[in-house]
Protein backbone atom coordinates (compact mmCIF):
# COMPACT_ATOMS: atom_id res chain seq x y z
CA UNK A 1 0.00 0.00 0.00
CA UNK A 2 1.70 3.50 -0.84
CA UNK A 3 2.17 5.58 2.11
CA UNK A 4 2.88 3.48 4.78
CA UNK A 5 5.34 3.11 7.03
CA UNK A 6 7.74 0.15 6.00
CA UNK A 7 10.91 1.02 7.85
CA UNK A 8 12.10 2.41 11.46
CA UNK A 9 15.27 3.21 13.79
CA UNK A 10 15.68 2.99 17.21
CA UNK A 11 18.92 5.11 18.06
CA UNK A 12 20.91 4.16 21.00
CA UNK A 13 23.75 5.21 22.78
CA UNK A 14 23.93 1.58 24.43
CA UNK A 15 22.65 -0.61 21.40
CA UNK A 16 22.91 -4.32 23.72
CA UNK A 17 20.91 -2.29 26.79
CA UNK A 18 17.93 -1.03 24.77
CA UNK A 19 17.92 -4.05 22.58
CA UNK A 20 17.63 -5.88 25.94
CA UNK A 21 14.80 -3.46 26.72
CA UNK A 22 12.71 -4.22 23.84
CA UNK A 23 12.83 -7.80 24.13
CA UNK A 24 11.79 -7.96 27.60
CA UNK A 25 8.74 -5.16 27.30
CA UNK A 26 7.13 -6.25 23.72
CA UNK A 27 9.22 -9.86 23.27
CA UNK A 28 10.51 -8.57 19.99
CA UNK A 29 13.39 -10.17 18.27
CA UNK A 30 17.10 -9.17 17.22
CA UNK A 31 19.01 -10.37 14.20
CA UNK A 32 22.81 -9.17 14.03
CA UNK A 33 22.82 -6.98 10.39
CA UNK A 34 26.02 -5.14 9.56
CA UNK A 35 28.73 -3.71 11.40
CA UNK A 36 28.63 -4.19 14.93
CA UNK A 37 25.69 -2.41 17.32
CA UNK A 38 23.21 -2.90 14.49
CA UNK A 39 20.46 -5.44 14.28
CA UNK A 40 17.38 -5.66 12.35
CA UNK A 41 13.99 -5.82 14.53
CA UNK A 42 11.46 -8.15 13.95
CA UNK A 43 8.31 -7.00 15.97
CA UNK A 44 5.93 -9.81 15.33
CA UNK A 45 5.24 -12.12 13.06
CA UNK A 46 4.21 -11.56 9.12
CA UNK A 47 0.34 -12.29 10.44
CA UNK A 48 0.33 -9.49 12.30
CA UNK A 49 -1.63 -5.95 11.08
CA UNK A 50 1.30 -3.47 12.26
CA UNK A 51 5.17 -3.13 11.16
CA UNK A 52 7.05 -6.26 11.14
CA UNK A 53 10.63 -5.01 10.39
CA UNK A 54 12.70 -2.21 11.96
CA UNK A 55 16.41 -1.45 12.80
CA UNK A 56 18.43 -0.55 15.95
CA UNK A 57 21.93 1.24 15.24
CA UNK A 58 24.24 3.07 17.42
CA UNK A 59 23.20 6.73 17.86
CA UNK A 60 26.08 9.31 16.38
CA UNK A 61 25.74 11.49 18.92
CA UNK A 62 24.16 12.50 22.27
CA UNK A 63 20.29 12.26 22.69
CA UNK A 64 18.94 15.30 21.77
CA UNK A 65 17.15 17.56 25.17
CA UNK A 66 14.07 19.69 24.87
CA UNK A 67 11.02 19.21 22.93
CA UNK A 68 9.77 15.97 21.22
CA UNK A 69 11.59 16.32 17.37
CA UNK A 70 11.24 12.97 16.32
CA UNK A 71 8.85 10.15 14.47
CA UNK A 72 6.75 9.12 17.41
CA UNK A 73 5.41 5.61 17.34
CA UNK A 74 2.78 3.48 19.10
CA UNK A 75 2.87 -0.31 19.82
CA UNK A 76 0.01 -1.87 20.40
CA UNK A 77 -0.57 -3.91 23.73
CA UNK A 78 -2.45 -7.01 25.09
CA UNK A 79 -2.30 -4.76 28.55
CA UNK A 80 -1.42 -1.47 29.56
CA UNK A 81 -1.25 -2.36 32.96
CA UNK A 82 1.37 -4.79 32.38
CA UNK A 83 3.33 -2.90 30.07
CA UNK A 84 3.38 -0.11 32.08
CA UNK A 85 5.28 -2.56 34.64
CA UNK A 86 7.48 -3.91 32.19
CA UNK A 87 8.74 -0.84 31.10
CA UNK A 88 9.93 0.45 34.78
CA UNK A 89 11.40 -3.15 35.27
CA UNK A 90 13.16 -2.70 32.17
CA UNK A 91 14.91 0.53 32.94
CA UNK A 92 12.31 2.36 31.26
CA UNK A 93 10.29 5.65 32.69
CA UNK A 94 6.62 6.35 32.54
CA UNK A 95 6.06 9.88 30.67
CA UNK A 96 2.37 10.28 30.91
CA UNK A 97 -0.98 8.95 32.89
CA UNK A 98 -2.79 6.62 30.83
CA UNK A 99 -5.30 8.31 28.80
CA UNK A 100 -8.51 7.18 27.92
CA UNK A 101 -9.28 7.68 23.77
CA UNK A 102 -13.02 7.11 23.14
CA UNK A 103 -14.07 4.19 21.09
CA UNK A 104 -10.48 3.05 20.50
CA UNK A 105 -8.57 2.68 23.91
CA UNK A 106 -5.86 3.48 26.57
CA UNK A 107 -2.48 4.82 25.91
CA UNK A 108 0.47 6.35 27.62
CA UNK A 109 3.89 7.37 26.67
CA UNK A 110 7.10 6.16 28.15
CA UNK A 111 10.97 6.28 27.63
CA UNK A 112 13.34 3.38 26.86
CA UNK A 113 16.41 2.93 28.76
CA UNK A 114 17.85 5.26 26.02
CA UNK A 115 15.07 8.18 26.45
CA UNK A 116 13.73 7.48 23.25
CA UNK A 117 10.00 8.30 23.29
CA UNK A 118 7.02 5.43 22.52
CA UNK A 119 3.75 5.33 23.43
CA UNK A 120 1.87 2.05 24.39
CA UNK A 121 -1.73 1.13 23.41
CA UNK A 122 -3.88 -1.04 24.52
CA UNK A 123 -7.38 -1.20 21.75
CA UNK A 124 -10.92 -1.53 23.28
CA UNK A 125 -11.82 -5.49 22.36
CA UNK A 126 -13.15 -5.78 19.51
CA UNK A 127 -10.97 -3.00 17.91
CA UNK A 128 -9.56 -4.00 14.41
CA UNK A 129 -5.73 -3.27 16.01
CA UNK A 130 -6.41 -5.14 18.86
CA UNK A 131 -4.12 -7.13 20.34
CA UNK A 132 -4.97 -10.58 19.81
């Protein structure tokens, strides 16, 4: 389909630590690509209705401070609760409350151990992003 998103980096300034992080919060996988500090992301399998592919590389400098001024993305979530957890167990930080979105769900933004932003979402039931 033209216009989506096929393709996305996760910058780090500790590539093994945050790749450690995502595997532990959303159980996604790590394939060595490249040079070393680089690995391609698989976030679930082909089956699934969201982005299956993405890369982690070793940031070239130092995180920027201030204001958002990135791509934000959202990963969808069998529970918010729960991921909420993971994250702090992780090394991550909570960044919002959860907030309620009418007739779709609950979502919240957090950090990774590398202050990268996400947000987490958890769809109503029934909701055609819905974890399943």
């Amino acid at each position: 389909m033209a216009n989506s998103v096929v393709h996305f980096e996760i910058f780090a300034s500790d590539v093994e630590r945050a790749r450690k992080f995502y595997e532990r919060v959303f159980g996604w996988t790590f394939e060595v690509a490249g040079p070393p500090d680089f690995y391609l992301i698989a976030t679930g399998p082909d089956t699934d209705p969201g982005i299956t592919h993405g890369l982690i590389a070793k940031r070239s400098g130092p995180a920027a401070q201030g204001p958002l001024n990135s791509f934000r993305c959202t990963i969808a979530v069998s529970s918010i609760l729960e991921s909420l957890s993971a994250v702090e167990a992780a090394g991550g930080k909570l960044r919002s409350a959860v907030v309620d979105i009418p007739d779709v769900g609950q979502v919240a933004e957090v950090a990774d151990t590398e202050d990268n932003i996400v947000c987490i979402m958890q769809h109503q039931p029934g909701h055609q992003l819905a974890v399943k």
